[in-house]
Protein backbone atom coordinates (compact mmCIF):
# COMPACT_ATOMS: atom_id res chain seq x y z
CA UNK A 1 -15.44 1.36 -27.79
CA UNK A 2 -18.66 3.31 -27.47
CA UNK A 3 -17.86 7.09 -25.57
CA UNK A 4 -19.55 6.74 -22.59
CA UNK A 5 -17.69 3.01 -22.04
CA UNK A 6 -14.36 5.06 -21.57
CA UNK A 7 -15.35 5.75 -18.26
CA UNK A 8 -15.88 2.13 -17.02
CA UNK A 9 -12.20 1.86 -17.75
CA UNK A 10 -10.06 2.62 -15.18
CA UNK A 11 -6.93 3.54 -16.99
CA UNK A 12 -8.86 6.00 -18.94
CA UNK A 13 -10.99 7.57 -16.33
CA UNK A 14 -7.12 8.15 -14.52
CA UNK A 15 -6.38 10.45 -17.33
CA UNK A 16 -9.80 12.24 -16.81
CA UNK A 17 -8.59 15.04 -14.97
CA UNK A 18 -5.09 15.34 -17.16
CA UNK A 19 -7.55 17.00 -20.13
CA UNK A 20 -9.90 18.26 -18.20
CA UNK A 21 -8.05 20.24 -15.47
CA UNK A 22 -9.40 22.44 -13.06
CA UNK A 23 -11.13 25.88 -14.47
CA UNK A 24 -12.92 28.76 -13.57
CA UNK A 25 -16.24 26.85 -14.15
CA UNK A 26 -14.89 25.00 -11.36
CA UNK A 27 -14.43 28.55 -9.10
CA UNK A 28 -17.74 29.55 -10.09
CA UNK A 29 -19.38 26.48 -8.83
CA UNK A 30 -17.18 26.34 -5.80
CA UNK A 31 -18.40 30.04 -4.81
CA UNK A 32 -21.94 29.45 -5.50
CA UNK A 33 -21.26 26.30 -2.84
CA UNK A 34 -20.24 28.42 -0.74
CA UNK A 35 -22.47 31.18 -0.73
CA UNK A 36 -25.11 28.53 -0.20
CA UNK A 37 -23.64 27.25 2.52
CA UNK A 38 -24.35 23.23 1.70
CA UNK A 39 -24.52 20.14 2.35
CA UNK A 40 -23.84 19.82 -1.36
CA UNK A 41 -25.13 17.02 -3.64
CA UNK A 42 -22.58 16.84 -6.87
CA UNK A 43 -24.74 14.62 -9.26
CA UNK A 44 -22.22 13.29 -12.05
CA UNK A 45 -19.22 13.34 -9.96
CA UNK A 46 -16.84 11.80 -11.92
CA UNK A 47 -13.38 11.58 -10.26
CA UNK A 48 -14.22 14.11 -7.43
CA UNK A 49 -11.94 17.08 -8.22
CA UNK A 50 -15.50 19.67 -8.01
CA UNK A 51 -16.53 17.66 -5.09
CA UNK A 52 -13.13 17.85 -3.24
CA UNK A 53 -12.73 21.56 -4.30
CA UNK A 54 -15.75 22.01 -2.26
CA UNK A 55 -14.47 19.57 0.48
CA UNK A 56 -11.71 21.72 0.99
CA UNK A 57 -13.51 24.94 1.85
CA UNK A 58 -15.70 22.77 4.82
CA UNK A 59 -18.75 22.25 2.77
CA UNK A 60 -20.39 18.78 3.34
CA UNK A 61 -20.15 17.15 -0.34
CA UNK A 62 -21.60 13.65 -1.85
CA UNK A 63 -20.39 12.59 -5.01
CA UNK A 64 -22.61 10.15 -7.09
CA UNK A 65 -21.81 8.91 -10.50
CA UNK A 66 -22.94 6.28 -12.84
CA UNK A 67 -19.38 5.31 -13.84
CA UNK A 68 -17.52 3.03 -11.61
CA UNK A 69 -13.93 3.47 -12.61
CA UNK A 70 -14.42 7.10 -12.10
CA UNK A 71 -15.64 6.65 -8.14
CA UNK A 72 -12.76 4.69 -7.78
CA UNK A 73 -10.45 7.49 -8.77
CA UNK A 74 -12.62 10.13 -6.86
CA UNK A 75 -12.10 7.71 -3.68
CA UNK A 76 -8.17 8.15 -3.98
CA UNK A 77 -7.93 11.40 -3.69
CA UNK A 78 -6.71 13.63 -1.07
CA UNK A 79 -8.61 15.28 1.21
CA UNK A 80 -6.96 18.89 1.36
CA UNK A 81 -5.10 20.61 -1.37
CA UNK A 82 -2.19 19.54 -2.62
CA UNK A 83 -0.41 22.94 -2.25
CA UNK A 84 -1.26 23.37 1.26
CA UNK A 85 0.60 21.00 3.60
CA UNK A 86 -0.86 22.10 6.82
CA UNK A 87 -3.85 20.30 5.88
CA UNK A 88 -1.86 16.93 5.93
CA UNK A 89 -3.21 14.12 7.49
CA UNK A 90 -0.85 11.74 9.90
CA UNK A 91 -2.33 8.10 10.39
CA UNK A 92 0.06 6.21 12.72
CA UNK A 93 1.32 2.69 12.29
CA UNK A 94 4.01 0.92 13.07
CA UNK A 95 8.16 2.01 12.82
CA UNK A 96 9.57 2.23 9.14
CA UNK A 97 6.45 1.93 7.06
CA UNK A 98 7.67 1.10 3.53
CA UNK A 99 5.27 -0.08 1.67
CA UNK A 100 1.33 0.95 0.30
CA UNK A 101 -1.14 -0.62 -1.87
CA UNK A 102 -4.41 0.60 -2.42
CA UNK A 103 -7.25 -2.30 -2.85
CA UNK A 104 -10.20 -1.78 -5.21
CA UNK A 105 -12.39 -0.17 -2.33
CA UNK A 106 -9.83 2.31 -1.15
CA UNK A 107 -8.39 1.04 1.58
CA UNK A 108 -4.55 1.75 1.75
CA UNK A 109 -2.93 -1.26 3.39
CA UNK A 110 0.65 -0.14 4.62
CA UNK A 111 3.86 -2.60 5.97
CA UNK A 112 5.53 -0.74 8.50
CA UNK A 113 9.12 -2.70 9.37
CA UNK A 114 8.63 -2.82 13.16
CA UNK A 115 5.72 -3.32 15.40
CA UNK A 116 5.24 -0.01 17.07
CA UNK A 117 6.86 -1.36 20.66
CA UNK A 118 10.32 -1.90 19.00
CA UNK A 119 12.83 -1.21 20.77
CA UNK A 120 14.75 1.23 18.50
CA UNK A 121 18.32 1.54 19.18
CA UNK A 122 19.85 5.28 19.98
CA UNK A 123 21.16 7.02 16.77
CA UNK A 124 23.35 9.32 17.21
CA UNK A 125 23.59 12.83 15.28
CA UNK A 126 25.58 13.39 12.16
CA UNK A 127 25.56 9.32 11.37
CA UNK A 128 24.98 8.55 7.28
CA UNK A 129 21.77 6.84 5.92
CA UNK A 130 23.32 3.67 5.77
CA UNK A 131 25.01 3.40 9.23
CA UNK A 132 21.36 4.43 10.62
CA UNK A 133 20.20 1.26 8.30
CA UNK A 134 22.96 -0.87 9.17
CA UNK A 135 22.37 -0.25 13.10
CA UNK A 136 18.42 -0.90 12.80
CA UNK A 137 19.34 -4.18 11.54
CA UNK A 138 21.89 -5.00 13.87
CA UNK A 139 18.46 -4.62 16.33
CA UNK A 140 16.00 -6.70 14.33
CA UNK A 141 19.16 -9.56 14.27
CA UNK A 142 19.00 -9.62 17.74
CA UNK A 143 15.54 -9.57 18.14
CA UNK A 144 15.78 -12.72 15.66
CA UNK A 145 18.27 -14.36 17.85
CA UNK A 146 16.13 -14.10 21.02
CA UNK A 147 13.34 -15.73 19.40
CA UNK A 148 11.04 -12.79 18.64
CA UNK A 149 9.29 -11.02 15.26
CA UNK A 150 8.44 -7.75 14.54
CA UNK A 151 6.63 -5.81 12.60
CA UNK A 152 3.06 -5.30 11.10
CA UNK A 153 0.53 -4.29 8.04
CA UNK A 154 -1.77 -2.17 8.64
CA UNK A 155 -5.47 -1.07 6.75
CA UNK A 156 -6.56 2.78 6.58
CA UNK A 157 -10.21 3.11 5.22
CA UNK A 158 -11.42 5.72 3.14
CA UNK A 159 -12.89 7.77 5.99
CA UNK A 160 -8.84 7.53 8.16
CA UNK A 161 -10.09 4.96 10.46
CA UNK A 162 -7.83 1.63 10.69
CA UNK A 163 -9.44 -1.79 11.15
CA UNK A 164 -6.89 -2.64 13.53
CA UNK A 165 -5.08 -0.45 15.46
CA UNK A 166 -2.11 -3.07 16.06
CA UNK A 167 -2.12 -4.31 13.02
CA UNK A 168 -2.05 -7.34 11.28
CA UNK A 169 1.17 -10.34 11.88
CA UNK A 170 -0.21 -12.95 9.53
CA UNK A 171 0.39 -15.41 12.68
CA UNK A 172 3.23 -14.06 13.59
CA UNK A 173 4.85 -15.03 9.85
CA UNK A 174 5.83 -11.28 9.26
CA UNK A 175 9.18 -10.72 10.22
CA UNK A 176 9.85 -7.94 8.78
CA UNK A 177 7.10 -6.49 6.37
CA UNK A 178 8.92 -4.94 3.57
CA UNK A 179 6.71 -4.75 0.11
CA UNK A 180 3.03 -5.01 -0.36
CA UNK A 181 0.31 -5.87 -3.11
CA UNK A 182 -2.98 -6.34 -3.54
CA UNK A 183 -4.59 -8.87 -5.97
CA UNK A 184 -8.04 -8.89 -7.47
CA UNK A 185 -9.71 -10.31 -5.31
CA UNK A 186 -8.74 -7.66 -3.13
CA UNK A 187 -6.18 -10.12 -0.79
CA UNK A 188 -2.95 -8.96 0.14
CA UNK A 189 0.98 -10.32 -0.06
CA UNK A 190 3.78 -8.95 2.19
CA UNK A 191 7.14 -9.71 1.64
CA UNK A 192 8.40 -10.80 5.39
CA UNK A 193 11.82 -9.73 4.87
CA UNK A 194 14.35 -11.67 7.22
CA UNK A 195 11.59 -14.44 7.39
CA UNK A 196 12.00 -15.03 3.88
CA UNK A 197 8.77 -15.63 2.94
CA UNK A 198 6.13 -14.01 1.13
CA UNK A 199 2.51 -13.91 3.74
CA UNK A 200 -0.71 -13.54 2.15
CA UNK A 201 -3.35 -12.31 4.06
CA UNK A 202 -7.15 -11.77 3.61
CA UNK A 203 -8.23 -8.78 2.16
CA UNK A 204 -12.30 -7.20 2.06
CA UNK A 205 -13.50 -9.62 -0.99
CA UNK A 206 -14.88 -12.81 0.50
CA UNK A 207 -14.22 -14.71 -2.22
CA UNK A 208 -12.76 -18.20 -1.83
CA UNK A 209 -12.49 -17.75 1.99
CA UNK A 210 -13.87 -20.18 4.24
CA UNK A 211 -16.86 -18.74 6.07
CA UNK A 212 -16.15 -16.35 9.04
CA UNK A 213 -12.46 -15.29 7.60
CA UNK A 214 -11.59 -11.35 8.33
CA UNK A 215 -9.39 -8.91 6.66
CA UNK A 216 -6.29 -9.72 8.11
CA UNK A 217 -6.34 -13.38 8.39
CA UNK A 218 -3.81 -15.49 7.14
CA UNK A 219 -4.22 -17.33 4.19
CA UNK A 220 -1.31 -18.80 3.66
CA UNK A 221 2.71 -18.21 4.01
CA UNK A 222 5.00 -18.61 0.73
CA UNK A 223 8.50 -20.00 1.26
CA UNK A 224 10.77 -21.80 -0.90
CA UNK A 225 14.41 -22.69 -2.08
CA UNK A 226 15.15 -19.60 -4.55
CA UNK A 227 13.46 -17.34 -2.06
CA UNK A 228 16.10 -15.04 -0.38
CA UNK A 229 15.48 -11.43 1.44
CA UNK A 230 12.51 -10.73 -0.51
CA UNK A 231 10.43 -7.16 -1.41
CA UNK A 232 6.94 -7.81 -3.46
CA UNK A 233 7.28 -6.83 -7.03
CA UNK A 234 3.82 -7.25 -8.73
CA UNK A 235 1.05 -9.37 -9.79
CA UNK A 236 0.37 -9.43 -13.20
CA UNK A 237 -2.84 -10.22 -15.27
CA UNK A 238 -2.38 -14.44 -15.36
CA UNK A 239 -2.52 -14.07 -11.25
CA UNK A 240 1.14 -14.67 -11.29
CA UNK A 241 3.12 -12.97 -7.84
CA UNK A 242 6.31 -11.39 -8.97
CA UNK A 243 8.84 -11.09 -6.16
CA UNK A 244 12.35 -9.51 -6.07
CA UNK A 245 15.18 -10.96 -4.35
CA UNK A 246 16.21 -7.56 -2.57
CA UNK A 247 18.96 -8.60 -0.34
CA UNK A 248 20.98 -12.09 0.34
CA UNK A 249 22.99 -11.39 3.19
CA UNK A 250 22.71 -8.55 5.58
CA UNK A 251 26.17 -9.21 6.92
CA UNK A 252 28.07 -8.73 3.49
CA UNK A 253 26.05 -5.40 2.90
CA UNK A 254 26.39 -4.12 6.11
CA UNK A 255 29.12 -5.09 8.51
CA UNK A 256 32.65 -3.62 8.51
CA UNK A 257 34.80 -5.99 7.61
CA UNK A 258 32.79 -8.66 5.63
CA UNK A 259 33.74 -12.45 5.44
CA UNK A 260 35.92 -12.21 1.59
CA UNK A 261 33.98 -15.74 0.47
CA UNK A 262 30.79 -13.97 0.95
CA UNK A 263 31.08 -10.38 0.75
CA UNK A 264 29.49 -9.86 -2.52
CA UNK A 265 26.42 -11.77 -0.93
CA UNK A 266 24.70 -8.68 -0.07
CA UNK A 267 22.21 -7.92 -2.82
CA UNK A 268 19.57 -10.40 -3.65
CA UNK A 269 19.67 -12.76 -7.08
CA UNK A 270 16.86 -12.31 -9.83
CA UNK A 271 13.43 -12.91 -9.17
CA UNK A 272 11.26 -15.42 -7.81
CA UNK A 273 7.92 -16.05 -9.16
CA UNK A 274 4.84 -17.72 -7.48
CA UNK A 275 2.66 -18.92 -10.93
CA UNK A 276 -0.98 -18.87 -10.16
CA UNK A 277 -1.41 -18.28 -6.34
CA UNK A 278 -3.04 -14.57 -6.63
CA UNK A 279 -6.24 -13.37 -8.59
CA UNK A 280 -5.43 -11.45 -11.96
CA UNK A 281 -5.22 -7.72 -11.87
CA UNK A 282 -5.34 -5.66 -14.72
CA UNK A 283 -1.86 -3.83 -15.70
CA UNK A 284 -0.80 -1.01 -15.69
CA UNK A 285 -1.95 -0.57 -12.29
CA UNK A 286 -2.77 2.92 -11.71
CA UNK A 287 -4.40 4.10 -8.30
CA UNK A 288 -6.59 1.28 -6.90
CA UNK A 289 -6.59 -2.40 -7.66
CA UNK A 290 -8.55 -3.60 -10.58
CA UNK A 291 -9.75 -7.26 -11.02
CA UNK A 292 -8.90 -8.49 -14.47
């Protein structure tokens, strides 16, 4: 492979900045940036570290670079230093977000296991991790047995702004969200957990959509007979969806006194695999989603 190909690759241009760490050449520039005052104009980017080094002291930076692979890892990074947390950023979505996947344009796409109106039961002080778990569930049962769904998946651009402040239900086929991927054509899958079902919706490529579809849409709702309480697992390079079984019952692995015939039910069985239904990604996947 011809040197300056190594960059088009995005596995390689991840490890960029593991042998090429940040230096005092890197200080040097950063002060001059400063001194001038900006906007700054970092020709030859690469994966951003100069250009978010200068971010971070309030300059106003643009990054350009010939090599694609290495924008994509410059558009995953954060935007304050890592060692200060007072420069985190909070993007609100709905209750219980478990789940992130970056697509190939870096967007972050998030499940969150209750729609942000859930009525969330009182927990009282001192109670363990799983009694806090089992007594969430207890609510999303009930919500089940009055006829009503919950939760949502949610898209943060680049820039913090989210395409849809609600969020996305996939027609209301999310029930709850629990894993997420992206594929490469940049749709999206969501485990819907006590739905049992796997909900793909439409991501920012257009391709293969009918004219007029928007990120968010549904595409299409997975279901069948091997299919239990499912969390997304991964999509590998034949477009294959990979999906773990992650619980069975929720009443064997959470209530007191479980019924003996079933009380091993809680944990889910194996794997359940959807051949063909996503578009190949390269492995191993490494920051954003890459088309194989």
């Amino acid at each position: 492979m011809p040197a300056e190909d190594v960059f088009e690759e995005e596995f390689f241009a991840s490890l960029y900045d593991c042998v090429n760490p940040w230096s005092v050449s890197n200080d040097f520039y950063v002060d001059r940036a400063v001194e001038a005052g900006g906007p700054v104009l970092d020709l030859g980017c690469g994966t951003g570290m100069l250009a978010c080094g200068m971010a971070a002291k309030g300059l106003s930076v643009t990054g350009v670079d010939p090599a694609v692979a290495m924008l994509r890892v410059a558009r995953t990074r954060l935007r304050f230093p890592a060692d200060d947390p007072s420069k985190v950023e909070t993007f609100k979505v709905g209750i219980g977000a478990r789940g992130v996947a970056l697509d190939s344009k870096g967007n972050v796409w998030v499940t969150s296991l209750m729609s942000p109106d859930f009525p969330l039961p009182k927990i009282p002080a001192g109670v363990s991790i799983m009694q806090q778990f089992a007594m969430i569930l207890e609510a999303l049962k009930k919500n089940i047995e009055e006829g009503k769904k919950t939760g949502v998946v949610s898209m943060i651009r680049p820039d913090g702004t989210q395409l849809a402040a609600e969020g996305f239900t996939g027609g209301d086929t999310i029930n709850p969200p629990w894993g997420i991927v992206v594929d490469g054509n940049d749709d999206v899958f969501a485990a819907s957990g006590l739905g049992r079902g796997i909900t793909m919706l439409a991501g920012v490529g257009t391709s293969g959509h009918a004219p007029g579809t928007k990120p968010g849409d549904l595409i299409h709702y997975f279901q069948g007979g091997t299919l239990q309480i499912p969390t997304i697992g991964s999509i590998d390079p034949a477009g294959n969806l990979w999906v773990a079984n992650n619980w069975n019952s929720v009443e064997a692995a959470t209530a007191a006194n479980p019924i003996p015939s079933t009380s091993t039910w809680g944990g889910g069985s194996g794997f359940t695999v959807f051949y063909g239904v996503a578009a190949p990604v390269k492995t191993p996947l490494l920051g954003t989603v890459r088309p194989n």
